[in-house]
C-alpha atoms as a PDB file:
ATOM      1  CA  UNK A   1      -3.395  11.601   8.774  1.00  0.00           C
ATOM      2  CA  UNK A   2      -5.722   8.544   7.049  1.00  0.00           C
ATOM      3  CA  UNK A   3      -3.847   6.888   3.789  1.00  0.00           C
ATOM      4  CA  UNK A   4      -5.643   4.187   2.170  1.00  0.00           C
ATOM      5  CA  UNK A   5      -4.802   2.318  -1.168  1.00  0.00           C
ATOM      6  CA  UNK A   6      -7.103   0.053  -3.260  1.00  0.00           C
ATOM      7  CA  UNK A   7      -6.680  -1.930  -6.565  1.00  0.00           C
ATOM      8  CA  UNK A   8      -7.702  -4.764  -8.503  1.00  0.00           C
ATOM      9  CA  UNK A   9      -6.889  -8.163  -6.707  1.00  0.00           C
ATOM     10  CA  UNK A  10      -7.508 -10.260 -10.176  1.00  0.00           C
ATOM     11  CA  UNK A  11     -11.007 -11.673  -8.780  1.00  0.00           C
ATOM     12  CA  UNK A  12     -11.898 -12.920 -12.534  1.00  0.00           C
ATOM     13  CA  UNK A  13      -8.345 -14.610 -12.516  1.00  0.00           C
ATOM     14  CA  UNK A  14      -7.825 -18.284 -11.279  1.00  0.00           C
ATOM     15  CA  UNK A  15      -4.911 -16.486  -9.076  1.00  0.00           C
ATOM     16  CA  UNK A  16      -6.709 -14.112  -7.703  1.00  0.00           C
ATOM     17  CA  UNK A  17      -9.451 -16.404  -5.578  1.00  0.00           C
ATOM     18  CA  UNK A  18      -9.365 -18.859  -2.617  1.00  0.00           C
ATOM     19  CA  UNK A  19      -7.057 -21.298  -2.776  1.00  0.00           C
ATOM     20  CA  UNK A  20      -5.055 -19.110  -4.554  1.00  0.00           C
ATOM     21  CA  UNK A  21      -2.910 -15.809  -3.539  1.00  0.00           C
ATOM     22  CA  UNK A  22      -4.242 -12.618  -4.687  1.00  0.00           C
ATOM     23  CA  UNK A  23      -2.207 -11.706  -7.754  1.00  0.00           C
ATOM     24  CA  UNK A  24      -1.421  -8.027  -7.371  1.00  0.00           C
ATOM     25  CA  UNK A  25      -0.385  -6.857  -3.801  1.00  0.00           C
ATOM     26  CA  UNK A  26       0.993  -3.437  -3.148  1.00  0.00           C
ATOM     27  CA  UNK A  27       2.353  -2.334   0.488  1.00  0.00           C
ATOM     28  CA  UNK A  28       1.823   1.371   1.845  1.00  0.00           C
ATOM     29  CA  UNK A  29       4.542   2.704   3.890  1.00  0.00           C
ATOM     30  CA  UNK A  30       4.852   6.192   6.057  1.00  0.00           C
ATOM     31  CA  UNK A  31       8.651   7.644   5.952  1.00  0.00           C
ATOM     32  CA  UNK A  32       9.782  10.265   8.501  1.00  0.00           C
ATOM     33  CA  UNK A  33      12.457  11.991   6.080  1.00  0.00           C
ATOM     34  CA  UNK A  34      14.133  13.973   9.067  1.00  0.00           C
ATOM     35  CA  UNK A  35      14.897  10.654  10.851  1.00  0.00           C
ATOM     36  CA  UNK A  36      15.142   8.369   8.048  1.00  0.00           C
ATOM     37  CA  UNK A  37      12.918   6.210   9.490  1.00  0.00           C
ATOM     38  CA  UNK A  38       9.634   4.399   8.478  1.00  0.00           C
ATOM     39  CA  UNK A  39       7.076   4.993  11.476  1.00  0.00           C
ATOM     40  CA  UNK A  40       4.277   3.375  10.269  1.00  0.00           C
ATOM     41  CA  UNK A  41       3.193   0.238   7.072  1.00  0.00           C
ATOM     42  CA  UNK A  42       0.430  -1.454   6.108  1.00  0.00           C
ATOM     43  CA  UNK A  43       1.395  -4.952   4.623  1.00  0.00           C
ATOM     44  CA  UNK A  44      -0.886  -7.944   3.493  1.00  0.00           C
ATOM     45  CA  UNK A  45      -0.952 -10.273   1.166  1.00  0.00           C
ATOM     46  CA  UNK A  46      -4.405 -11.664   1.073  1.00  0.00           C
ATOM     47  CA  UNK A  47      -6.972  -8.076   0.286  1.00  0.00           C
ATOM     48  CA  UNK A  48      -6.914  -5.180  -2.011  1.00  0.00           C
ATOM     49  CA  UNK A  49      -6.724  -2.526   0.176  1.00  0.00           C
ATOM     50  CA  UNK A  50      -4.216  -1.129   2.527  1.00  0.00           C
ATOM     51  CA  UNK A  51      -4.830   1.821   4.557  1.00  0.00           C
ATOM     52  CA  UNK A  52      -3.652   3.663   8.349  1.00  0.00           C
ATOM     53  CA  UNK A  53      -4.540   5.897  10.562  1.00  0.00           C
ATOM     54  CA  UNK A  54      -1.392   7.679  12.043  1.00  0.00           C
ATOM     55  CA  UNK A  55      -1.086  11.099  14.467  1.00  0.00           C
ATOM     56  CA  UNK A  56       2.151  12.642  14.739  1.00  0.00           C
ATOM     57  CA  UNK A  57       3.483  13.171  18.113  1.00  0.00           C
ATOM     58  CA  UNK A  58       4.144  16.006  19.556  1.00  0.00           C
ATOM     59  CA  UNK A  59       7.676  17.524  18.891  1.00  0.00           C
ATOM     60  CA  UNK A  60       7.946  15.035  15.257  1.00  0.00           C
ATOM     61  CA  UNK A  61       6.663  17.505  13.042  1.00  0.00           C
ATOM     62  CA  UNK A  62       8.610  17.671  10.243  1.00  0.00           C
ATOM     63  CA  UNK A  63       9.159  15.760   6.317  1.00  0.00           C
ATOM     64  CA  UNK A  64       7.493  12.735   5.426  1.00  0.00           C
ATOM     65  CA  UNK A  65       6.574  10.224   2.858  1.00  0.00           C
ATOM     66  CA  UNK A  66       4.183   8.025   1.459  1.00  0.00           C
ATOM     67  CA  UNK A  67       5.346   5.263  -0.205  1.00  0.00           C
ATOM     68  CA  UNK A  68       3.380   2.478  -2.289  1.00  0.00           C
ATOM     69  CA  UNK A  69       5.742  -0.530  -3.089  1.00  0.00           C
ATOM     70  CA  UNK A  70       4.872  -3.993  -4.372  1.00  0.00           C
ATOM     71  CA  UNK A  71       6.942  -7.213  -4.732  1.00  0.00           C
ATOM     72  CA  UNK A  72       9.931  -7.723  -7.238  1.00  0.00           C
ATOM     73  CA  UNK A  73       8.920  -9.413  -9.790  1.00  0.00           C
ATOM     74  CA  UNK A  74       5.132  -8.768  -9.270  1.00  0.00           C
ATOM     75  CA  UNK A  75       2.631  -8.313 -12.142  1.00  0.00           C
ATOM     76  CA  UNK A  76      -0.385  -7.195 -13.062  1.00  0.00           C
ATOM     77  CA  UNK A  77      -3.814  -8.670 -14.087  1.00  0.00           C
ATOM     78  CA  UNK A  78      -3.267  -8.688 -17.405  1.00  0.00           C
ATOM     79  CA  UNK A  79       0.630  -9.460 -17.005  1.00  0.00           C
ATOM     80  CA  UNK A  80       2.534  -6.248 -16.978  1.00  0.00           C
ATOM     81  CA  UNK A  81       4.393  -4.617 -14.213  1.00  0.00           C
ATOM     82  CA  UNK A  82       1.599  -1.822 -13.776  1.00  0.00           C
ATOM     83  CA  UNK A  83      -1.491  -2.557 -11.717  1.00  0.00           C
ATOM     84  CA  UNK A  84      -3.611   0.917 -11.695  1.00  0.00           C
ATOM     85  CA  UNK A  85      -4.886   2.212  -8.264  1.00  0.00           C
ATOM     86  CA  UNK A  86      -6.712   4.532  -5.949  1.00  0.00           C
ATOM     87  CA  UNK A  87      -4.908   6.629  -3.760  1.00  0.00           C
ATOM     88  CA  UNK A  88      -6.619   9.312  -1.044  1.00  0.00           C
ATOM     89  CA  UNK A  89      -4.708  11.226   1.793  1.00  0.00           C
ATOM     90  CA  UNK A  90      -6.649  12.925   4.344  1.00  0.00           C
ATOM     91  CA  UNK A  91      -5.569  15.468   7.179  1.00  0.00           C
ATOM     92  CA  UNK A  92      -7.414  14.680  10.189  1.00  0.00           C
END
């Protein structure tokens, strides 16, 4: 399976540009519900996009999960606690 993530990193905003750290940072994480397990994350602080390629082994077929997370206390552009974003899933 392919799972990528994009969003706005704040480019217009003082925050969001070298020196600075990119104001709106969300994580992507795979979850293997059978096991209870995350097998697989993307993580980075310094882009706007997050993304894996991951094949399931043979013999781990089964539940899982996507999960999109971001930092406590993170917020948006504008201020909120919502940053919008694009989400695609593909079966390879």
């Amino acid at each position: 399976m392919r799972a990528t993530i994009s969003w706005n990193s704040c480019a217009a905003n003082p925050q969001g540009t070298a020196p600075g750290r990119v104001a709106v940072d969300y994580d992507l994480f795979l979850y293997w519900r059978d096991t209870e397990t995350y097998v697989w994350a993307s993580q980075s602080y310094d882009d706007n996009n997050e993304g894996f390629d991951y094949t399931v082994p043979v013999g781990e077929g089964g539940d899982y999960e996507i999960f999109v997370s971001w930092p406590a206390r993170a917020t948006s552009c504008e201020g909120g606690n919502y940053e919008p974003y694009g989400f695609s899933l593909r079966f390879l």
